[in-house]
PDB file of N, CA and C in Angstrom:
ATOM      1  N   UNK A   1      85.655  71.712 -20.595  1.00  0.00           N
ATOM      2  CA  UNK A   1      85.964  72.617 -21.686  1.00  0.00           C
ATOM      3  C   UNK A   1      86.363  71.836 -22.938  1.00  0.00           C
ATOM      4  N   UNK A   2      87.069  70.999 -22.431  1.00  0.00           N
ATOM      5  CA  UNK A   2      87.464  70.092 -23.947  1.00  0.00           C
ATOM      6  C   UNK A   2      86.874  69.462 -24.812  1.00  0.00           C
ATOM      7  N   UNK A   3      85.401  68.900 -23.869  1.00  0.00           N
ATOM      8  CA  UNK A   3      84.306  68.508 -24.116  1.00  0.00           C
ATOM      9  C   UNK A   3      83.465  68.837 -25.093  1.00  0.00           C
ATOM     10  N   UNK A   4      83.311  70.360 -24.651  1.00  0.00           N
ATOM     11  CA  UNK A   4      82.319  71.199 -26.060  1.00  0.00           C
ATOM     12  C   UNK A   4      83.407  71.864 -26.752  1.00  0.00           C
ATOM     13  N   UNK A   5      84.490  71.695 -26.971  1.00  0.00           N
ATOM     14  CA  UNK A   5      85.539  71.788 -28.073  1.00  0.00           C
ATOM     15  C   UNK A   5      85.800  70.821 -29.026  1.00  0.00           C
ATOM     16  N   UNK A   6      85.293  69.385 -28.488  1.00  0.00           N
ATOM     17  CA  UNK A   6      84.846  68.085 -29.281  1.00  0.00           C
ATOM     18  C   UNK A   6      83.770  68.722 -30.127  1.00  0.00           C
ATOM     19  N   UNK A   7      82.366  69.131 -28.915  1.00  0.00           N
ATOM     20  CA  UNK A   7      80.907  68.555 -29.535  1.00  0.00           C
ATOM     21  C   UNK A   7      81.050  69.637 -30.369  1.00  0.00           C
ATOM     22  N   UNK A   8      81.531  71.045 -30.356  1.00  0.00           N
ATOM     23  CA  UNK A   8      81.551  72.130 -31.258  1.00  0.00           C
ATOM     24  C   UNK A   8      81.683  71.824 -32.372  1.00  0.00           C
ATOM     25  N   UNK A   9      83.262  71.255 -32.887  1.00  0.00           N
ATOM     26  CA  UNK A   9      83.952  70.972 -33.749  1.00  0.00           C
ATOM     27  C   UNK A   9      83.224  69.357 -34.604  1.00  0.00           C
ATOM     28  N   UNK A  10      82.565  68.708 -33.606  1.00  0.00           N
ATOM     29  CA  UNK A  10      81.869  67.536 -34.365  1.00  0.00           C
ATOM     30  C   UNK A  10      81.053  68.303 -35.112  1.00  0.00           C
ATOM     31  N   UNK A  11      80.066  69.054 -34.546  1.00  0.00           N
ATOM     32  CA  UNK A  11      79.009  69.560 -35.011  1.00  0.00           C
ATOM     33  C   UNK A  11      79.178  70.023 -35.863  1.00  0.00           C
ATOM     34  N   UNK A  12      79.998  71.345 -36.085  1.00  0.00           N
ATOM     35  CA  UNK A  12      80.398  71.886 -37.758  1.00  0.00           C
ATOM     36  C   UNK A  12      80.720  70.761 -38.578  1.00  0.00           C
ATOM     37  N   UNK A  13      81.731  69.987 -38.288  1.00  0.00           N
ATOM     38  CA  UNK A  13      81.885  68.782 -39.442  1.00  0.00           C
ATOM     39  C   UNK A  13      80.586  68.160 -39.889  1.00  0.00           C
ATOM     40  N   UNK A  14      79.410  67.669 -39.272  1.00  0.00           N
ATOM     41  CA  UNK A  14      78.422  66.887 -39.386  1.00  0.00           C
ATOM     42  C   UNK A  14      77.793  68.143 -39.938  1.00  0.00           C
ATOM     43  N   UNK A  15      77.450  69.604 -40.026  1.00  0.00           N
ATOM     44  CA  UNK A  15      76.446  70.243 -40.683  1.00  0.00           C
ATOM     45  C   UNK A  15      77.270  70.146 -42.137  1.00  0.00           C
ATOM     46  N   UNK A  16      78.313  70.822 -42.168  1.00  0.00           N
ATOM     47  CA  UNK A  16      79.172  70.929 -43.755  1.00  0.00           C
ATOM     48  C   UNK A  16      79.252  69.345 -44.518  1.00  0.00           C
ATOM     49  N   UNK A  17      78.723  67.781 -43.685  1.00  0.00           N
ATOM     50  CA  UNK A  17      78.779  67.394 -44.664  1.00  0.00           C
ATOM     51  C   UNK A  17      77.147  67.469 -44.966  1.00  0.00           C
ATOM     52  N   UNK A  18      75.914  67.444 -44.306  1.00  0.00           N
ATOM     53  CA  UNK A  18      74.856  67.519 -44.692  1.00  0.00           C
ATOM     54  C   UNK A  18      74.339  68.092 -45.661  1.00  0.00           C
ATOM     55  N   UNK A  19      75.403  69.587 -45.525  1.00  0.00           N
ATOM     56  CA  UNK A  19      74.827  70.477 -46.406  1.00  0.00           C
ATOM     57  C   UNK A  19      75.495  70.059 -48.065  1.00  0.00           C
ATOM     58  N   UNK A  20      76.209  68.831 -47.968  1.00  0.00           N
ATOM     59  CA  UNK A  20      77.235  69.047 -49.477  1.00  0.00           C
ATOM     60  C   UNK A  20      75.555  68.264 -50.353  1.00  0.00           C
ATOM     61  N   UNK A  21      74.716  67.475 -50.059  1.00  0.00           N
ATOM     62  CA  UNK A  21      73.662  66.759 -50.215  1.00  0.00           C
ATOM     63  C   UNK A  21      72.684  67.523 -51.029  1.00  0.00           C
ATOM     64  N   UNK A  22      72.884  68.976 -50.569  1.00  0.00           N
ATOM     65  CA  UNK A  22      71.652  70.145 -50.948  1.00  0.00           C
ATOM     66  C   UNK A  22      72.375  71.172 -51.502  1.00  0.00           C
ATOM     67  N   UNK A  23      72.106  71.074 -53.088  1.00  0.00           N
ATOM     68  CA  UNK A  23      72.374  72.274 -53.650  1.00  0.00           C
ATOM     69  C   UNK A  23      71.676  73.020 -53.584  1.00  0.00           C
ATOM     70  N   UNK A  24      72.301  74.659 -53.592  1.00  0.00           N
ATOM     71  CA  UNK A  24      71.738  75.876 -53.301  1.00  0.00           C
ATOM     72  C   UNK A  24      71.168  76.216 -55.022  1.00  0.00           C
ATOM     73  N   UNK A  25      70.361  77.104 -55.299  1.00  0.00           N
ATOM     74  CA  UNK A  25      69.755  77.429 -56.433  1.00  0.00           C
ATOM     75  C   UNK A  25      71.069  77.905 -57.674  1.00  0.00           C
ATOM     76  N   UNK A  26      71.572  78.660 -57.014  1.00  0.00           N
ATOM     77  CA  UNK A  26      73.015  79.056 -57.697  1.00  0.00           C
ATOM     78  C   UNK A  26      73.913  78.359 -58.291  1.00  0.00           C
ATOM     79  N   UNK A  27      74.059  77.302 -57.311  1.00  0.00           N
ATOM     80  CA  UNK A  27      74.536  76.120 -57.595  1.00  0.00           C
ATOM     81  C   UNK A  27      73.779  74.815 -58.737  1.00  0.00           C
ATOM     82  N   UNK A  28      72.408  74.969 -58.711  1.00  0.00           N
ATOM     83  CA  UNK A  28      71.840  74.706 -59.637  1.00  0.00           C
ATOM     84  C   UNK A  28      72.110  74.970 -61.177  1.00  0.00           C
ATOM     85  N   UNK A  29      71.999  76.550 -61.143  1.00  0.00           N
ATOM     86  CA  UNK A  29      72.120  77.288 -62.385  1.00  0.00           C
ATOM     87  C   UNK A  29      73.409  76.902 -63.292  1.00  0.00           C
ATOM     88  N   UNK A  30      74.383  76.603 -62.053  1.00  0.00           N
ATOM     89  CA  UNK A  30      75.882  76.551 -62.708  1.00  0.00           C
ATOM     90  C   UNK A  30      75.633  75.547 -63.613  1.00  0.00           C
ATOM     91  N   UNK A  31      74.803  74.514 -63.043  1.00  0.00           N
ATOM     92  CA  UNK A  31      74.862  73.158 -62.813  1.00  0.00           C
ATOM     93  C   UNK A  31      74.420  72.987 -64.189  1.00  0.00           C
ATOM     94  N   UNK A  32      73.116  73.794 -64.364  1.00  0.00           N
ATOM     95  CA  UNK A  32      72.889  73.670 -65.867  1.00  0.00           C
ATOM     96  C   UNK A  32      73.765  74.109 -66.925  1.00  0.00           C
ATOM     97  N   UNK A  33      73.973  75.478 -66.623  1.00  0.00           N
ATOM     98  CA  UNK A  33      75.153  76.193 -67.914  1.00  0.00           C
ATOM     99  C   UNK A  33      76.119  75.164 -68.262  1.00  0.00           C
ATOM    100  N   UNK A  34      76.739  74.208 -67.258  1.00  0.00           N
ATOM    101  CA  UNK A  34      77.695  73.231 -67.831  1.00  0.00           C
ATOM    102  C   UNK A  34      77.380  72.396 -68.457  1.00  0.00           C
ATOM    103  N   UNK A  35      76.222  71.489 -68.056  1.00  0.00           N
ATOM    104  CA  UNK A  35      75.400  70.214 -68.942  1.00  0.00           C
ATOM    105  C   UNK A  35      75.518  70.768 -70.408  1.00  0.00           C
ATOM    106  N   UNK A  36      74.616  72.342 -70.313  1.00  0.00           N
ATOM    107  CA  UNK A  36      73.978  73.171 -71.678  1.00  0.00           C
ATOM    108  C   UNK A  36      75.929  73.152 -72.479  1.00  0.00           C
ATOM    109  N   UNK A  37      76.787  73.759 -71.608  1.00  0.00           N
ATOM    110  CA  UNK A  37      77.499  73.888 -72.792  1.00  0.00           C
ATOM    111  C   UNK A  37      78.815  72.473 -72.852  1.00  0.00           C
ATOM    112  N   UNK A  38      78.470  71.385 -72.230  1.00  0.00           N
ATOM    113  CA  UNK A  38      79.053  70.284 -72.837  1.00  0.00           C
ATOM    114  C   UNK A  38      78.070  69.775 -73.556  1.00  0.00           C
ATOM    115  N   UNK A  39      77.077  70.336 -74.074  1.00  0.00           N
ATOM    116  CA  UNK A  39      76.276  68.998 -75.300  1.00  0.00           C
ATOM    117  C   UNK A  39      76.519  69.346 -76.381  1.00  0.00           C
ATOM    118  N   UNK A  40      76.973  71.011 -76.611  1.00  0.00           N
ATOM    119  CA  UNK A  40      77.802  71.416 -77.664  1.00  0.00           C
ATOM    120  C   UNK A  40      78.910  70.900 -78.172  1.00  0.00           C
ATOM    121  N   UNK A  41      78.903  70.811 -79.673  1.00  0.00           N
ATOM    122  CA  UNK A  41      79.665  70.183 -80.244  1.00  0.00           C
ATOM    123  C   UNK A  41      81.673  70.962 -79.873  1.00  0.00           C
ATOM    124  N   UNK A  42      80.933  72.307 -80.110  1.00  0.00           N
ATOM    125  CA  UNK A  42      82.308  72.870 -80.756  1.00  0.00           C
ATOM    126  C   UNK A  42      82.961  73.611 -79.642  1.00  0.00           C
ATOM    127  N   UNK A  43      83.604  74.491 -79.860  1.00  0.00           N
ATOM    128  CA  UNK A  43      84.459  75.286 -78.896  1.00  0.00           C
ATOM    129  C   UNK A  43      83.659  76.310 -78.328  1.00  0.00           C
ATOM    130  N   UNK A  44      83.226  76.849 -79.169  1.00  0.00           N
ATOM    131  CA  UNK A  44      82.654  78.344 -79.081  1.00  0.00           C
ATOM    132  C   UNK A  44      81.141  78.530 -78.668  1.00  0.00           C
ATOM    133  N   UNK A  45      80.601  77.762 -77.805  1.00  0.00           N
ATOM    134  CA  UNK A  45      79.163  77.424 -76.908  1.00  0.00           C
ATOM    135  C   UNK A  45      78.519  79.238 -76.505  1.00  0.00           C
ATOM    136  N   UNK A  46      79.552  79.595 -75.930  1.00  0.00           N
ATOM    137  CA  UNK A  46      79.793  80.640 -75.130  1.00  0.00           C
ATOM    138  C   UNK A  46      80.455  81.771 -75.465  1.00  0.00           C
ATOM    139  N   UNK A  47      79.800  82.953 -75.239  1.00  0.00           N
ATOM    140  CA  UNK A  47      80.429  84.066 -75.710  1.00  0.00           C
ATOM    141  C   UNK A  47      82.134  84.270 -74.902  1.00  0.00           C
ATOM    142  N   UNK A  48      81.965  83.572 -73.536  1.00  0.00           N
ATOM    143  CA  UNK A  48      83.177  83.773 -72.355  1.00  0.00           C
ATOM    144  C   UNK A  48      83.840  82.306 -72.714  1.00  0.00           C
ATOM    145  N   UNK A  49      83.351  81.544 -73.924  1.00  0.00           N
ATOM    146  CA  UNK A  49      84.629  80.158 -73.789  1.00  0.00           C
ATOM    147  C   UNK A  49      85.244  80.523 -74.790  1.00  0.00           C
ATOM    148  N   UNK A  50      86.512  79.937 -74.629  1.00  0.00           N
ATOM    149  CA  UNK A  50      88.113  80.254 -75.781  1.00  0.00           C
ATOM    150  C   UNK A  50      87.547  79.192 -77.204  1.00  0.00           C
ATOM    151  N   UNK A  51      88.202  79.520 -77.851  1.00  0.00           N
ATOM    152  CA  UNK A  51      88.095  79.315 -79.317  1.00  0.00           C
ATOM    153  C   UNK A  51      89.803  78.886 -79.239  1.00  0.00           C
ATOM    154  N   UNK A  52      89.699  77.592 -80.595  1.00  0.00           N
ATOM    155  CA  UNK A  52      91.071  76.950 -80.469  1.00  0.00           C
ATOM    156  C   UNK A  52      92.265  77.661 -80.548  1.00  0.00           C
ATOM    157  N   UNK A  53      92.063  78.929 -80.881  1.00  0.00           N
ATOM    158  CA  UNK A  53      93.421  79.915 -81.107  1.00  0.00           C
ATOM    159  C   UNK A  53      93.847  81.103 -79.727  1.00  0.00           C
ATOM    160  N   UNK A  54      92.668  80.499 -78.919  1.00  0.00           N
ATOM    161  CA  UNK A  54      92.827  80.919 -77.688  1.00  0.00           C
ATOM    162  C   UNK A  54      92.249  82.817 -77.278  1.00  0.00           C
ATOM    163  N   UNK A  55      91.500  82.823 -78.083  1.00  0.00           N
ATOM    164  CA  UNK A  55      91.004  84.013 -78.353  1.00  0.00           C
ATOM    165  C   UNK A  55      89.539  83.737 -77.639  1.00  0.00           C
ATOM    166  N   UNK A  56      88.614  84.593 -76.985  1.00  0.00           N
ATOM    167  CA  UNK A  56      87.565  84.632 -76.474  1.00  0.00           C
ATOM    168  C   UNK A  56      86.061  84.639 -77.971  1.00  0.00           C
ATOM    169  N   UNK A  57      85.584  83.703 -77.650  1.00  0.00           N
ATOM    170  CA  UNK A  57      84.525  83.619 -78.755  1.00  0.00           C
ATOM    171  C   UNK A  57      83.856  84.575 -79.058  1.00  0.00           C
ATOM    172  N   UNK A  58      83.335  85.364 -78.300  1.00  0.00           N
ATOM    173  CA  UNK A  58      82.327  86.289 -78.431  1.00  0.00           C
ATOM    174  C   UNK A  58      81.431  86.067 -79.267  1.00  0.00           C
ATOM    175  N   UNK A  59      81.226  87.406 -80.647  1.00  0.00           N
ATOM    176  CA  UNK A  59      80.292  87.198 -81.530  1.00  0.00           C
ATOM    177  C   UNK A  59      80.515  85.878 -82.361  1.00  0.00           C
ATOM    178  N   UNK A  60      81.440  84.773 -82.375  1.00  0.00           N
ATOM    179  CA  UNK A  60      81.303  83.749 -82.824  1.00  0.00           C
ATOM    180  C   UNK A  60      80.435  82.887 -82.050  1.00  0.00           C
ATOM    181  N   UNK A  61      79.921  83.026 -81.105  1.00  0.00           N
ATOM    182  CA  UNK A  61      79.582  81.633 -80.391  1.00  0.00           C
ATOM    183  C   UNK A  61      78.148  81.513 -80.599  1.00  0.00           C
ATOM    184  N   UNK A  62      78.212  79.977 -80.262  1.00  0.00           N
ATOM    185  CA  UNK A  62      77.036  79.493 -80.770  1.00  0.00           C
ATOM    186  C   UNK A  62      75.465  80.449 -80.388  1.00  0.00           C
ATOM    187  N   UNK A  63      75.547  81.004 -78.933  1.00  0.00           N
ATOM    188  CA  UNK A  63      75.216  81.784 -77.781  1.00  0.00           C
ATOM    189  C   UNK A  63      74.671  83.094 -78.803  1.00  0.00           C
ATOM    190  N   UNK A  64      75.629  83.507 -79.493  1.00  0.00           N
ATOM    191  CA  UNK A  64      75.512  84.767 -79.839  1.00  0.00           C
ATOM    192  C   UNK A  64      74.723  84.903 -81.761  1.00  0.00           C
ATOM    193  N   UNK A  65      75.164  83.555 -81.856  1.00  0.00           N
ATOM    194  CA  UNK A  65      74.269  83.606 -83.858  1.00  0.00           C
ATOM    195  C   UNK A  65      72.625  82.943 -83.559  1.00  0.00           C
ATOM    196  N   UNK A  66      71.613  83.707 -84.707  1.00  0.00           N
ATOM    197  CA  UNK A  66      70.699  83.552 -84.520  1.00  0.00           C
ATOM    198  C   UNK A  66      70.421  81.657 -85.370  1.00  0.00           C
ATOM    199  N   UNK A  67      69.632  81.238 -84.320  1.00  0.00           N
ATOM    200  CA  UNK A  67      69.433  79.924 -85.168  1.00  0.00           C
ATOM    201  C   UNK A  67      70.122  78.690 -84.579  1.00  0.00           C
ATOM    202  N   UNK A  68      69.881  77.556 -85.023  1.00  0.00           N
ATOM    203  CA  UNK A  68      70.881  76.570 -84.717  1.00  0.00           C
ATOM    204  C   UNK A  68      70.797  76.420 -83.333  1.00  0.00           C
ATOM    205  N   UNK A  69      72.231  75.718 -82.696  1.00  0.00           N
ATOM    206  CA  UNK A  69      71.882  75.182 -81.073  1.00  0.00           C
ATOM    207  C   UNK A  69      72.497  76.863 -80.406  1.00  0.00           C
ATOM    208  N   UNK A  70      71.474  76.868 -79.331  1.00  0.00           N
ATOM    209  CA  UNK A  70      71.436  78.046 -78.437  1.00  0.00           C
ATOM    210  C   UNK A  70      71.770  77.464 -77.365  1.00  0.00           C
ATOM    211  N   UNK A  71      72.915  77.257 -76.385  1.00  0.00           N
ATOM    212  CA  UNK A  71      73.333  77.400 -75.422  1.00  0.00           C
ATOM    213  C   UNK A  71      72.485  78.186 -74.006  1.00  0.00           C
ATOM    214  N   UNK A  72      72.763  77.347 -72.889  1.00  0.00           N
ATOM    215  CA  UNK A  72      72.425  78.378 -72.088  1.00  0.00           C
ATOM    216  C   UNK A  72      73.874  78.698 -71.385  1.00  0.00           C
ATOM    217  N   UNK A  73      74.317  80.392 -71.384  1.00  0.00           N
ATOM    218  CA  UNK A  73      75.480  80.453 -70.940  1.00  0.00           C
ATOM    219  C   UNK A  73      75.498  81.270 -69.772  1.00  0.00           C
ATOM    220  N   UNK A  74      73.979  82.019 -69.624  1.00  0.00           N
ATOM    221  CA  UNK A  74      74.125  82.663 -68.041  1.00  0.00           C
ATOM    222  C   UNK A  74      73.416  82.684 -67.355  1.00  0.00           C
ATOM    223  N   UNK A  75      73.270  82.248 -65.452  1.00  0.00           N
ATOM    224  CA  UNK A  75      72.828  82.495 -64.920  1.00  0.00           C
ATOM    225  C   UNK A  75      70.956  82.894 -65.021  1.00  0.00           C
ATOM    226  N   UNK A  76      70.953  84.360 -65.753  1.00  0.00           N
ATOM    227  CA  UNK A  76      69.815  85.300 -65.757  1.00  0.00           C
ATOM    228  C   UNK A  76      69.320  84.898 -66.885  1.00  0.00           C
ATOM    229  N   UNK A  77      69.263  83.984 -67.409  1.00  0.00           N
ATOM    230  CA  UNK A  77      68.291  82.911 -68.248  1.00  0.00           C
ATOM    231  C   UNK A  77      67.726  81.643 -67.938  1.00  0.00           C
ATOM    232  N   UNK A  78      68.041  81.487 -66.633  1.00  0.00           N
ATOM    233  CA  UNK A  78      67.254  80.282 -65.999  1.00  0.00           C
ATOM    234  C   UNK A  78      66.488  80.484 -64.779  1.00  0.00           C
ATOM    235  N   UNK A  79      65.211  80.776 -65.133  1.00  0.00           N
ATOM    236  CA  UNK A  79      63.840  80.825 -64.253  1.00  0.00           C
ATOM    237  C   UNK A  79      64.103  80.019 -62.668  1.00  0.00           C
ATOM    238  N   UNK A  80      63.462  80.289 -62.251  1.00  0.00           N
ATOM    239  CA  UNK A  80      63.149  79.673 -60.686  1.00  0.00           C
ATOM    240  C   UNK A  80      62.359  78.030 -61.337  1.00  0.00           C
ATOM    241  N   UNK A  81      61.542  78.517 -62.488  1.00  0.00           N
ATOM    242  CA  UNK A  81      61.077  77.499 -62.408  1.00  0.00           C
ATOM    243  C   UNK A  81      61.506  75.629 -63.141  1.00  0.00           C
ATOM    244  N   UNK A  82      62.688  76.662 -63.835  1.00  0.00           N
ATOM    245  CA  UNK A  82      64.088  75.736 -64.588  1.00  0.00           C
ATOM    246  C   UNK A  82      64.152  75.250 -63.644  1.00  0.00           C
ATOM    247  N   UNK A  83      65.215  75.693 -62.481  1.00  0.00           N
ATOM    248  CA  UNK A  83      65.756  74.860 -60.980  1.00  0.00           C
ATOM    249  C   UNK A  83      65.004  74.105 -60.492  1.00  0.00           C
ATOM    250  N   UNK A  84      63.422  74.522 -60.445  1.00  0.00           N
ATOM    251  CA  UNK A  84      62.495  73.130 -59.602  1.00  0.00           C
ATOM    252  C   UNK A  84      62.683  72.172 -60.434  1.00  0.00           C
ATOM    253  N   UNK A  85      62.394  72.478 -61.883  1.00  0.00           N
ATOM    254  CA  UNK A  85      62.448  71.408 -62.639  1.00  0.00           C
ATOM    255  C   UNK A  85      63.418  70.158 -62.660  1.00  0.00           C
ATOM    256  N   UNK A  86      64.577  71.133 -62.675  1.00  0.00           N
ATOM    257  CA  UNK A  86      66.065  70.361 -62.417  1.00  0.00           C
ATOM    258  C   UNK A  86      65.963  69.623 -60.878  1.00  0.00           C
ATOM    259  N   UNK A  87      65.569  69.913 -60.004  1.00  0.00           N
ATOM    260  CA  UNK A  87      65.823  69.273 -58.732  1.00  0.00           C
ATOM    261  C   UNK A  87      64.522  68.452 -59.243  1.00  0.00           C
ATOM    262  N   UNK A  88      63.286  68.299 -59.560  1.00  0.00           N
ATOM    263  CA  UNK A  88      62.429  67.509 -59.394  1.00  0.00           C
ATOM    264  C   UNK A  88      62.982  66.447 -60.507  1.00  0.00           C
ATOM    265  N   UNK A  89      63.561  66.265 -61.461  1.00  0.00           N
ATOM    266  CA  UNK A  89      64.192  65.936 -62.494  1.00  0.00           C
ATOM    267  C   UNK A  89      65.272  64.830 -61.293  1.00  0.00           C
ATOM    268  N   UNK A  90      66.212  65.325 -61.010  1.00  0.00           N
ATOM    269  CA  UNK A  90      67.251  65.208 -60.653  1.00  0.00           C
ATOM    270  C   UNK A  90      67.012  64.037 -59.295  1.00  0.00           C
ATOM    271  N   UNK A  91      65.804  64.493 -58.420  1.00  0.00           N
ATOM    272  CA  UNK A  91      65.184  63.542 -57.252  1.00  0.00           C
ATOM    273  C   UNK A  91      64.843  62.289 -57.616  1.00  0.00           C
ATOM    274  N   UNK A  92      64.157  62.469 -59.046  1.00  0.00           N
ATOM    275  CA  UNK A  92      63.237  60.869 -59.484  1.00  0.00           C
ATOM    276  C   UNK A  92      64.421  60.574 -60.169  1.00  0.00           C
ATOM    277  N   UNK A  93      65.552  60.661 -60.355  1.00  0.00           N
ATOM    278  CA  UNK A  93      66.551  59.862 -61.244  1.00  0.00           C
ATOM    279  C   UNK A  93      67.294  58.979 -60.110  1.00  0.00           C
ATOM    280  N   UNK A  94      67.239  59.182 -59.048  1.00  0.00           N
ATOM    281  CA  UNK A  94      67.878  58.872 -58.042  1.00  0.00           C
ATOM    282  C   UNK A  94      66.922  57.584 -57.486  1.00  0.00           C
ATOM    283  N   UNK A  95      65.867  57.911 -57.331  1.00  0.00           N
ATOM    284  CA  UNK A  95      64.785  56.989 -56.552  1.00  0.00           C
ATOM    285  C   UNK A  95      64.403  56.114 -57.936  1.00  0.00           C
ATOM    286  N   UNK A  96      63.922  56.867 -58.952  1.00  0.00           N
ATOM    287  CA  UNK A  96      63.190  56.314 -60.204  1.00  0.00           C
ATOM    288  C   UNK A  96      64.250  55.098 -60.982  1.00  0.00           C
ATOM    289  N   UNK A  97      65.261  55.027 -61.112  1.00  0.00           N
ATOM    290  CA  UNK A  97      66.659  54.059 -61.626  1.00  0.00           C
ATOM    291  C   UNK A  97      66.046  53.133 -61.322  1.00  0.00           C
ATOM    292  N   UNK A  98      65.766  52.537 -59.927  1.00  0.00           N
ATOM    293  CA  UNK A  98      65.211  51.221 -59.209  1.00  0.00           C
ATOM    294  C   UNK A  98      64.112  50.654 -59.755  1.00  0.00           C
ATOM    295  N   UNK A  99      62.959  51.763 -59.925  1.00  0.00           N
ATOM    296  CA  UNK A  99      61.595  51.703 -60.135  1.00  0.00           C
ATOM    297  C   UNK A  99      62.006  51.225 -62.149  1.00  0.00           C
ATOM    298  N   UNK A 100      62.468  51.633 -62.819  1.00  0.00           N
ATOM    299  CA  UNK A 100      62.683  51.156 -64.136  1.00  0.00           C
ATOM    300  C   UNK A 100      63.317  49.911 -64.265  1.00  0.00           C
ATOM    301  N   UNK A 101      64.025  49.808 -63.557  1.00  0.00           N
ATOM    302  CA  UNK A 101      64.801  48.752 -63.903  1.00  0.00           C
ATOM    303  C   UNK A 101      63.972  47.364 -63.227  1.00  0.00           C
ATOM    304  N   UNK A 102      62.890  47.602 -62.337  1.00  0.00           N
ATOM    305  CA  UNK A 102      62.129  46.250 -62.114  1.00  0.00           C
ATOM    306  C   UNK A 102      61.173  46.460 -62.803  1.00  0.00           C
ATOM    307  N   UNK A 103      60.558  47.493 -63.580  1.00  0.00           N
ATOM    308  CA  UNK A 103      60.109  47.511 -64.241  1.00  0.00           C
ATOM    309  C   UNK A 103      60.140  46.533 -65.559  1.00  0.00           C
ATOM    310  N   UNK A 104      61.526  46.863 -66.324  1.00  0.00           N
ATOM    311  CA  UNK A 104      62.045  46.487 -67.274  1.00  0.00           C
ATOM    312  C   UNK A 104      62.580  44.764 -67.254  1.00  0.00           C
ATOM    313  N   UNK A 105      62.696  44.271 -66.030  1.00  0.00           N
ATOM    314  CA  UNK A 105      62.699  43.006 -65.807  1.00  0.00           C
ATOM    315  C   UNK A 105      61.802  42.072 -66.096  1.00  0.00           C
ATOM    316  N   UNK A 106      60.310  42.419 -65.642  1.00  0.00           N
ATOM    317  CA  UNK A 106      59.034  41.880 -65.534  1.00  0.00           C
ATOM    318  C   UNK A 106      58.896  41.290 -67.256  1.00  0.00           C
TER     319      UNK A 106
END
């Protein structure tokens, strides 16, 4: 009994860390909205980020005026085909680093 109270308990540990490796699509999306609204300069990226007086941006934010840098601030603006992009993006930066840099040696 104690036995498969080990192999049980190994086993969940060994899937939860496998799975930290593979982001879920959702997890993707987040993934972008944050990149998108740290390349913004200012406070107000986002209709839902605070403004320095601690007030919610809303119709100030960058998000919400026509023109200029457009933010991505939700979810239901990034395609299925954004996320492949981002993971296919995201795969060759990992493998591809190596491949440039002997590149760049030669």
């Amino acid at each position: 009994m104690k036995i498969f109270i080990v192999v049980f308990i190994l086993s969940v540990c060994a899937g939860s860390v496998f799975a930290k490796g593979i982001l879920s699509d959702a997890e993707i999306r987040q993934q972008i909205i944050r990149d998108s609204i740290r390349q913004y300069s200012g406070n107000c990226a986002c209709p839902y980020n605070r403004a320095s007086n601690g007030y919610k941006c809303g119709k100030r934010s960058a998000w919400s005026r026509a023109g200029g840098y457009s933010p991505i601030c939700y979810a239901s603006e990034i395609s299925d085909g954004d996320v492949k992009e981002w993971r296919a993006a995201h795969s060759q930066q990992k493998s591809g680093g190596k491949q440039q840099n002997a590149i760049q040696d030669k």
